[in-house]
C-alpha atoms as a PDB file:
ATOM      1  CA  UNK A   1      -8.249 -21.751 -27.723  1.00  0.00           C
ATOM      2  CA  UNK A   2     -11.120 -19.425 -28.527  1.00  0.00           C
ATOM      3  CA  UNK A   3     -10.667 -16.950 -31.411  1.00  0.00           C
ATOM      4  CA  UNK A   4     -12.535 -14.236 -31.857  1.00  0.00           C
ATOM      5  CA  UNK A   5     -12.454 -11.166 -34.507  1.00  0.00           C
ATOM      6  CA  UNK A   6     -12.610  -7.647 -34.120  1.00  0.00           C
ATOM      7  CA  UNK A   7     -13.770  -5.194 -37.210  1.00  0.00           C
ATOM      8  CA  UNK A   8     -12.347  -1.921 -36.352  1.00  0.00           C
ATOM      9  CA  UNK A   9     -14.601   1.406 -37.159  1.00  0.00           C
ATOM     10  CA  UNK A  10     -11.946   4.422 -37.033  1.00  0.00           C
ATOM     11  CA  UNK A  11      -8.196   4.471 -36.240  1.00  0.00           C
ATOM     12  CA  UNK A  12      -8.131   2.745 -33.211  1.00  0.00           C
ATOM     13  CA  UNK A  13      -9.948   1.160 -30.071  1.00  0.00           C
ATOM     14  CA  UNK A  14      -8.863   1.656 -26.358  1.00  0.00           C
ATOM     15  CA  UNK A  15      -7.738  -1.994 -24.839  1.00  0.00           C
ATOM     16  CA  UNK A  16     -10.455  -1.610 -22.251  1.00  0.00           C
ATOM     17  CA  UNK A  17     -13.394  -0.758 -24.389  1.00  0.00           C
ATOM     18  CA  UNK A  18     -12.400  -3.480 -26.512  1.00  0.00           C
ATOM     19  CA  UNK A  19     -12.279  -6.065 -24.135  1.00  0.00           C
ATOM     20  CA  UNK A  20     -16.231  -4.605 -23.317  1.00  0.00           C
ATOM     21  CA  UNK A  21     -17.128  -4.544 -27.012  1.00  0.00           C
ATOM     22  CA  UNK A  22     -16.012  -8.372 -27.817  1.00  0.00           C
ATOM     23  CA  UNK A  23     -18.163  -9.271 -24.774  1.00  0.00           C
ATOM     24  CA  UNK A  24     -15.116 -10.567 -22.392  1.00  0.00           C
ATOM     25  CA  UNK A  25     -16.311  -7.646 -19.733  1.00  0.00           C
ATOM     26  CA  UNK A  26     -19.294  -5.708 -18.757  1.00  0.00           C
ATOM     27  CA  UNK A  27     -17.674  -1.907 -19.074  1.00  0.00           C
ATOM     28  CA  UNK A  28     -14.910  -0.506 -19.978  1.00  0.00           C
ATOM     29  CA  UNK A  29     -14.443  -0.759 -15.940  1.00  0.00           C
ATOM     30  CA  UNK A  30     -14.504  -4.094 -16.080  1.00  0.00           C
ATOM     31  CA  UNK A  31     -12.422  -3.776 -18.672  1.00  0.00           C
ATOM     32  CA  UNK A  32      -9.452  -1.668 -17.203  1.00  0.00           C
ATOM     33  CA  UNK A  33      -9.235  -3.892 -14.149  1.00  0.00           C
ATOM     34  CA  UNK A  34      -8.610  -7.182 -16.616  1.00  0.00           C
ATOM     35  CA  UNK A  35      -5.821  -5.428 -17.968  1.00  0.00           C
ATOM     36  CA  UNK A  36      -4.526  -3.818 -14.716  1.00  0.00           C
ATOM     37  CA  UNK A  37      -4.346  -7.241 -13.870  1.00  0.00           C
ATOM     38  CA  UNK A  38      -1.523  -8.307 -16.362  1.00  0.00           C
ATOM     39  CA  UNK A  39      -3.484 -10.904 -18.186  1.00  0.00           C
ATOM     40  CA  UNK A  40      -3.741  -9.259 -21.078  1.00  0.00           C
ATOM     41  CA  UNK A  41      -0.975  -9.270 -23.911  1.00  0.00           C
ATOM     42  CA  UNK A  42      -0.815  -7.322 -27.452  1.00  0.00           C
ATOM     43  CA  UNK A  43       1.301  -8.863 -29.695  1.00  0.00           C
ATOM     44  CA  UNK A  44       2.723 -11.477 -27.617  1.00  0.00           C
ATOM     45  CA  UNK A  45       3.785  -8.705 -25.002  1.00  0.00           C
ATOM     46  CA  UNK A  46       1.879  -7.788 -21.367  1.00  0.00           C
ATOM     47  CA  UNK A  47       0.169  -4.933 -21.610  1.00  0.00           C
ATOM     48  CA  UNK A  48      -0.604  -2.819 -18.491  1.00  0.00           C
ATOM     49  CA  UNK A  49      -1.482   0.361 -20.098  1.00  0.00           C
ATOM     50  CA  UNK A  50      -5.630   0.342 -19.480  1.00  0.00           C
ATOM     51  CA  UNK A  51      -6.088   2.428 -22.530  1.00  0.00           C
ATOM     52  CA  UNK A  52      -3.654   1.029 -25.167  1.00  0.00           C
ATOM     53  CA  UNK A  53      -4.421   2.068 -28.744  1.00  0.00           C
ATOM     54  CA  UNK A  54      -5.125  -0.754 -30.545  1.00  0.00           C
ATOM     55  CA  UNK A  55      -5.357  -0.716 -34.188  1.00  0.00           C
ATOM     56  CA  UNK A  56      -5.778  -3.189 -37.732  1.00  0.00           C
ATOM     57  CA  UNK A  57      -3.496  -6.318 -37.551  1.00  0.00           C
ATOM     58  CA  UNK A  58      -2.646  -6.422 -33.680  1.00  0.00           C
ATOM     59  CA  UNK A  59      -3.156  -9.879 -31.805  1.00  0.00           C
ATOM     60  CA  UNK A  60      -4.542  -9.402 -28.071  1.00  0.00           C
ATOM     61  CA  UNK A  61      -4.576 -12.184 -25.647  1.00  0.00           C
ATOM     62  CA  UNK A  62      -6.529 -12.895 -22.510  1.00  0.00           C
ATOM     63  CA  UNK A  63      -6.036 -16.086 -21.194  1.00  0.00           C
ATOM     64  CA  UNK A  64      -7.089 -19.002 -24.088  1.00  0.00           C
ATOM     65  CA  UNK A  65      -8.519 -16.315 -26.123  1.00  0.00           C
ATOM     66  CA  UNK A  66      -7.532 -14.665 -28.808  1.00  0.00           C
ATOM     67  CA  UNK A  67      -8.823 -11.602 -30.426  1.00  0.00           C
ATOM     68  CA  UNK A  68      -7.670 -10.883 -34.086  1.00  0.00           C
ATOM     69  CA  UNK A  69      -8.253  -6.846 -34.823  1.00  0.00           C
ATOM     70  CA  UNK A  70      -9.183  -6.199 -38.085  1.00  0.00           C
ATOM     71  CA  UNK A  71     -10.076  -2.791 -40.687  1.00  0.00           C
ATOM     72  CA  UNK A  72     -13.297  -2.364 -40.968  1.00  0.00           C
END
């Protein structure tokens, strides 16, 4: 399992654009059709919602990877 980290500027990032900015995607694009696809979870759940707020301490899940958000 790969494990990346996250270090979160501001109150939140949008599921897509963080999938771009850990380098799993291209753009956000990319990005929203990962998650459309249902392989992405947030704390253990699926997540479908494209442009989830995700914010310090959550867990999100694509495949083997891992990526741990954190404050800034």
């Amino acid at each position: 399992m790969q494990k990346l980290s996250f270090s979160l500027e501001g109150e939140y990032v949008e599921l897509n654009q963080l999938l771009k900015l850990v380098g799993l995607c291209e753009s956000g694009g990319a990005g929203k059709a990962i998650v459309a696809s249902g392989d992405v979870s947030v704390d253990g759940e699926q997540e479908l919602r494209k442009t989830a707020k995700i914010r310090a301490g959550q867990l999100v899940s694509l495949g083997d990877i891992e990526i741990r958000v954190q404050a800034g």
